[in-house]
N, C-alpha and C. Protein backbone atom coordinates (compact mmCIF):
# COMPACT_ATOMS: atom_id res chain seq x y z
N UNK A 1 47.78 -0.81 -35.12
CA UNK A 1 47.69 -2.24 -35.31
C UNK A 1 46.35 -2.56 -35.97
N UNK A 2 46.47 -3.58 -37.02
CA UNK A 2 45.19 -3.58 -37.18
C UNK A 2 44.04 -4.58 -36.93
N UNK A 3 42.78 -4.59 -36.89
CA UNK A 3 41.97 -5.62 -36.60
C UNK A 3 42.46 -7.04 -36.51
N UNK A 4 42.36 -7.05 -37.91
CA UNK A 4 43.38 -8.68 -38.14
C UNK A 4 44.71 -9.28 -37.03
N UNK A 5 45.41 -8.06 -36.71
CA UNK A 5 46.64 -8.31 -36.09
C UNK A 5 46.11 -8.74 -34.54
N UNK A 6 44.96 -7.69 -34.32
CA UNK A 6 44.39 -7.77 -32.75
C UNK A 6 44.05 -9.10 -32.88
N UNK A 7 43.31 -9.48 -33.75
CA UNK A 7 42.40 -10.89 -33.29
C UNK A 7 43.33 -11.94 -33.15
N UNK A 8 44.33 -11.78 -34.29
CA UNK A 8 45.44 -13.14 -33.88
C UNK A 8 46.18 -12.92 -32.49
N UNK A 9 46.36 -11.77 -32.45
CA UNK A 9 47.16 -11.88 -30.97
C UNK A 9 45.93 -11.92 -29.38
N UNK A 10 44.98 -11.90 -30.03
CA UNK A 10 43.79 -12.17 -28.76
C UNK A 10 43.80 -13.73 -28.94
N UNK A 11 43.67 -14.90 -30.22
CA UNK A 11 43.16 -15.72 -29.94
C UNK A 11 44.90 -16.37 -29.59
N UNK A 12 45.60 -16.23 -29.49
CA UNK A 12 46.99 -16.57 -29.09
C UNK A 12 47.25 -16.57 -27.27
N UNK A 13 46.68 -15.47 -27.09
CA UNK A 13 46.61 -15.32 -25.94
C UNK A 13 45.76 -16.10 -25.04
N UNK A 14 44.45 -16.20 -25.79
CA UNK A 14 43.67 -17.07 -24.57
C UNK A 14 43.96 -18.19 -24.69
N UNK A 15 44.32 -18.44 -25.93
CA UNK A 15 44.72 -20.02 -26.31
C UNK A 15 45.49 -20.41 -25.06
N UNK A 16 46.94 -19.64 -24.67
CA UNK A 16 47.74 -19.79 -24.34
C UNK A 16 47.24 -19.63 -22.33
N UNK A 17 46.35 -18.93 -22.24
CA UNK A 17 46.30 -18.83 -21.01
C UNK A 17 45.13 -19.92 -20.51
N UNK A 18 44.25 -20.44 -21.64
CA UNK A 18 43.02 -21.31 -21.60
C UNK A 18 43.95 -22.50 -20.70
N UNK A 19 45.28 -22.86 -21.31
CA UNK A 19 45.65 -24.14 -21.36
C UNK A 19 46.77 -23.83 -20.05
N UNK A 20 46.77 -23.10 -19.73
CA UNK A 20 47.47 -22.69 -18.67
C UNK A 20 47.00 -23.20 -17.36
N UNK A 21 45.74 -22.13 -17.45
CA UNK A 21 44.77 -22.40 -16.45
C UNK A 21 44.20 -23.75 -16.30
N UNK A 22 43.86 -24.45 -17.56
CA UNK A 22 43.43 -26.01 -17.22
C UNK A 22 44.04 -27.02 -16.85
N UNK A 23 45.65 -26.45 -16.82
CA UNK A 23 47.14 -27.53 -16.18
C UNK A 23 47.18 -27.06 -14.77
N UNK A 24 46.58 -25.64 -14.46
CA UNK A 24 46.14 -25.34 -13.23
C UNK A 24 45.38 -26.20 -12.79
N UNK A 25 44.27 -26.41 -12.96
CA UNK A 25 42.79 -26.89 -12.37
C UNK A 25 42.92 -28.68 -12.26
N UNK A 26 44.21 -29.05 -13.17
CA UNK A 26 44.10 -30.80 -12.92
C UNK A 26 44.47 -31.10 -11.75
N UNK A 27 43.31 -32.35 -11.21
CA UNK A 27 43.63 -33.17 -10.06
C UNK A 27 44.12 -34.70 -10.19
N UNK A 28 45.18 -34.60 -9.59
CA UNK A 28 46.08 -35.53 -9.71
C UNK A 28 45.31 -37.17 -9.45
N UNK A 29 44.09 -37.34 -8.37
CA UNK A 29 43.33 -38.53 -7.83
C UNK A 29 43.82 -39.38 -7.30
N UNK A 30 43.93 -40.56 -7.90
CA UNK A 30 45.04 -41.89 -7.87
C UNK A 30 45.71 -41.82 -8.62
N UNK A 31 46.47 -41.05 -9.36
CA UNK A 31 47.66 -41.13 -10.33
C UNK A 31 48.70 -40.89 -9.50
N UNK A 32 49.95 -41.67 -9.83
CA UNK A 32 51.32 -41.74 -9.52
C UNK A 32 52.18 -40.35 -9.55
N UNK A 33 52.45 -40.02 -8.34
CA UNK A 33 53.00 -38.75 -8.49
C UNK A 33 54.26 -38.76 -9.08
N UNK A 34 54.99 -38.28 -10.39
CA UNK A 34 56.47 -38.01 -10.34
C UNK A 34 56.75 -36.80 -10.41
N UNK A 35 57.96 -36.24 -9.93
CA UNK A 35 58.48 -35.64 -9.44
C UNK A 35 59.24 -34.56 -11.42
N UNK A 36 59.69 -35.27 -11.86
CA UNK A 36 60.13 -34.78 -12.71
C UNK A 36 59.14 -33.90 -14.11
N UNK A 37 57.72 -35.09 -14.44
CA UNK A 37 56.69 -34.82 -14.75
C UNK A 37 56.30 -33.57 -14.54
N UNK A 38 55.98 -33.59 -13.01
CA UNK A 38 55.60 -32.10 -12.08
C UNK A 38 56.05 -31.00 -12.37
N UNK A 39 57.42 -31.29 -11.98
CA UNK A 39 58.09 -29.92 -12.24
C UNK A 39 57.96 -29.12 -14.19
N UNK A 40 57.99 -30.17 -14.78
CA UNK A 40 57.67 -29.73 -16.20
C UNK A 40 56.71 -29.29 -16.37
N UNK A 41 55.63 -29.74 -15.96
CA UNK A 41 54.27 -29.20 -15.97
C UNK A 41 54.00 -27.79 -15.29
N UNK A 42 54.71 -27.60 -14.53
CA UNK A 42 54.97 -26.41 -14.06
C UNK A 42 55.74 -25.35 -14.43
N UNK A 43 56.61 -25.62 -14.99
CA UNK A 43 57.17 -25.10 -16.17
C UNK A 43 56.58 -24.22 -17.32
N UNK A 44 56.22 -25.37 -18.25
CA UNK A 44 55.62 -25.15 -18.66
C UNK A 44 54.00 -24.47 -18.82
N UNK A 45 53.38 -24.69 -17.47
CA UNK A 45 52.11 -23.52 -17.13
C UNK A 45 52.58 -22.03 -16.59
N UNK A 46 53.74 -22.25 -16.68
CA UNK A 46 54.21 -20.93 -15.94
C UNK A 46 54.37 -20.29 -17.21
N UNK A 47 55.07 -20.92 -18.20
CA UNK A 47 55.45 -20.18 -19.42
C UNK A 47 54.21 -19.88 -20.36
N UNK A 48 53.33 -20.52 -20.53
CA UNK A 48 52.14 -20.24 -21.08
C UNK A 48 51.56 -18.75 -20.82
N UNK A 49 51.37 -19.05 -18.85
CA UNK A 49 50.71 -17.87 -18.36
C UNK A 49 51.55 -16.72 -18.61
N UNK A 50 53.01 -16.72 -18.59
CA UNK A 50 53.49 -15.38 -19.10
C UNK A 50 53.30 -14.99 -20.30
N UNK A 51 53.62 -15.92 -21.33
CA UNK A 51 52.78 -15.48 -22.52
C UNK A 51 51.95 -15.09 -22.93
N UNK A 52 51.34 -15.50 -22.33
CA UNK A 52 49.69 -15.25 -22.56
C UNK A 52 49.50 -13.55 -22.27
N UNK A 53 50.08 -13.41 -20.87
CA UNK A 53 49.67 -12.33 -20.34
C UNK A 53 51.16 -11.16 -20.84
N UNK A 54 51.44 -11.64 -21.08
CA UNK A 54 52.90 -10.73 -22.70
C UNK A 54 52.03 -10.15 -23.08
N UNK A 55 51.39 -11.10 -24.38
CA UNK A 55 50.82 -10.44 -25.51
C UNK A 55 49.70 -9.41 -24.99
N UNK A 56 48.57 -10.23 -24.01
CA UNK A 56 47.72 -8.75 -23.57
C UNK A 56 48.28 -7.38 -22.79
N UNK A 57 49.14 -7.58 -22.39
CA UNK A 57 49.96 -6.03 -21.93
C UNK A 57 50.33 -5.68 -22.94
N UNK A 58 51.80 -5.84 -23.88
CA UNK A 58 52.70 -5.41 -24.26
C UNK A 58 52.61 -5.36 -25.82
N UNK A 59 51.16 -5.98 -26.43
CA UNK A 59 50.89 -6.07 -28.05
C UNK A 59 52.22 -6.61 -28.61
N UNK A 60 53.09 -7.41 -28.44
CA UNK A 60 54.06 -7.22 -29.03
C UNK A 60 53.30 -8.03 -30.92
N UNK A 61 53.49 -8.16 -32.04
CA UNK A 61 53.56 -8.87 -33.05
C UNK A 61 53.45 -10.44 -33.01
N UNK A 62 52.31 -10.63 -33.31
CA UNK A 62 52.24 -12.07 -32.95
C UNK A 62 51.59 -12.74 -34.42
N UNK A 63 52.84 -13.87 -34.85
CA UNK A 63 52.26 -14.38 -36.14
C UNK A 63 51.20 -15.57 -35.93
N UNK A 64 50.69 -15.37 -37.61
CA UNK A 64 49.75 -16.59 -37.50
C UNK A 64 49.97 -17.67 -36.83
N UNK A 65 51.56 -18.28 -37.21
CA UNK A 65 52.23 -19.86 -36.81
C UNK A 65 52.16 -19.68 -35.57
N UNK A 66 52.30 -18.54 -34.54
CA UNK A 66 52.47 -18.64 -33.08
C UNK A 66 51.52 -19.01 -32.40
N UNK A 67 49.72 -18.26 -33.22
CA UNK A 67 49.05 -18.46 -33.11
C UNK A 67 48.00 -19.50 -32.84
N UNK A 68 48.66 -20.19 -34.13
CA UNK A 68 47.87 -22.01 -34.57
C UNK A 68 48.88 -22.93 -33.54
N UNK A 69 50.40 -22.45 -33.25
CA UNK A 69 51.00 -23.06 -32.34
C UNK A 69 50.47 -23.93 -31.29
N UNK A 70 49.81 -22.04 -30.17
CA UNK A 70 49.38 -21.90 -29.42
C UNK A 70 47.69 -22.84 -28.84
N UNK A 71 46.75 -22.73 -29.73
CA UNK A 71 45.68 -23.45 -30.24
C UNK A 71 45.99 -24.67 -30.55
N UNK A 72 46.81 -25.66 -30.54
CA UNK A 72 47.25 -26.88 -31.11
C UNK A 72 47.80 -27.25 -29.46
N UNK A 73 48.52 -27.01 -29.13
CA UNK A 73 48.89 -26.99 -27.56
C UNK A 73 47.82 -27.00 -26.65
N UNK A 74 47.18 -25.96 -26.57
CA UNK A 74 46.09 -25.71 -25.81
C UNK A 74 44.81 -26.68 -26.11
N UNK A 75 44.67 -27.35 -27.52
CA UNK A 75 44.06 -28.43 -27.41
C UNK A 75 44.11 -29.44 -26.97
N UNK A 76 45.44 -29.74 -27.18
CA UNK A 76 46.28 -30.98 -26.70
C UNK A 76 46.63 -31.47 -25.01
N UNK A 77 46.22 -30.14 -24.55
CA UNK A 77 45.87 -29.76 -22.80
C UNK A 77 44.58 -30.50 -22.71
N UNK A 78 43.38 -29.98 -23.06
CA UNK A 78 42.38 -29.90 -23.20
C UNK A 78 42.14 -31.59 -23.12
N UNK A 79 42.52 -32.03 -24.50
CA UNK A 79 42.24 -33.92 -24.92
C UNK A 79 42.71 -34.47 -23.03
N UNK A 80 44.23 -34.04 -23.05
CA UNK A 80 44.68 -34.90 -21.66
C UNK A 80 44.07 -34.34 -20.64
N UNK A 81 43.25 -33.68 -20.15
CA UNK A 81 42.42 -33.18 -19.36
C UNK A 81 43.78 -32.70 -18.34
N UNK A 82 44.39 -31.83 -19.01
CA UNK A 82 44.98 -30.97 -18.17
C UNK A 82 46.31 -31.77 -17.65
N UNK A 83 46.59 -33.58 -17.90
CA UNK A 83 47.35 -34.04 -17.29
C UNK A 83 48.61 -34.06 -18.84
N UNK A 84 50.06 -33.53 -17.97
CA UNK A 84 51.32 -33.14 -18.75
C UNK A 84 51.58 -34.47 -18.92
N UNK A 85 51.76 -35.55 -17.85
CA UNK A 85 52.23 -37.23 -18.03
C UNK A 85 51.34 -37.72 -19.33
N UNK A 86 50.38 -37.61 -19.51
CA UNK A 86 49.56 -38.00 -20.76
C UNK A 86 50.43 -37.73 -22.33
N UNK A 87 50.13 -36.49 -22.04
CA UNK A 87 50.72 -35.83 -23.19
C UNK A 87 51.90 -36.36 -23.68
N UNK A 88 52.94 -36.91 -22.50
CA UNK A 88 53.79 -37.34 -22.84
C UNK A 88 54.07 -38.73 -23.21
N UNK A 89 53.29 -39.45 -22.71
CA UNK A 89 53.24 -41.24 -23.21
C UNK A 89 52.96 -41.42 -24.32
N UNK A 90 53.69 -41.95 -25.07
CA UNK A 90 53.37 -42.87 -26.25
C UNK A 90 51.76 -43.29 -25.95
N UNK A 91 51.11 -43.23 -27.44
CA UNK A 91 50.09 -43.96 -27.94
C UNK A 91 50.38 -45.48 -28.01
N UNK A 92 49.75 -45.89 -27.79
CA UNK A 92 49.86 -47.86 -28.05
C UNK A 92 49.16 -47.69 -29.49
């Protein structure tokens, strides 16, 4: 495999586990619990973290697009501070 290939599938990976872990670490406070929200969010951190931890075991081929995917998501964690209900509301 070569250099190039490693680095995209390293920055794919943390991307993917960065944003994992930070849907881990959100505290809910005074926000409205739903039920459906939740479970997606959970879901979805579950699927991240397997991914994530895919590519560092198993090297499988990981393209650029999966890559910038991954990093675009994981930012988008990041902006909503970890909260999935955000992400999902319309902008005013």
């Amino acid at each position: 495999m070569h250099i190039l290939a490693q680095l995209v599938a390293l920055i794919a990976a943390g991307a993917y586990l960065a944003g994992s872990v930070r849907m881990l670490l959100y505290r809910r406070g005074d926000s409205q619990y739903r039920r459906g929200i939740s479970l997606l969010a959970s879901l979805l951190g579950a699927s991240m973290a397997i991914s994530g931890l895919e590519i560092l075991l198993y090297w499988p081929p990981v393209s650029v697009w999966r890559a910038i995917g991954a990093c675009a998501l994981c930012v988008l964690i990041f902006r909503a501070r970890g909260n999935v209900g955000a992400l999902l509301r319309a902008a005013p």
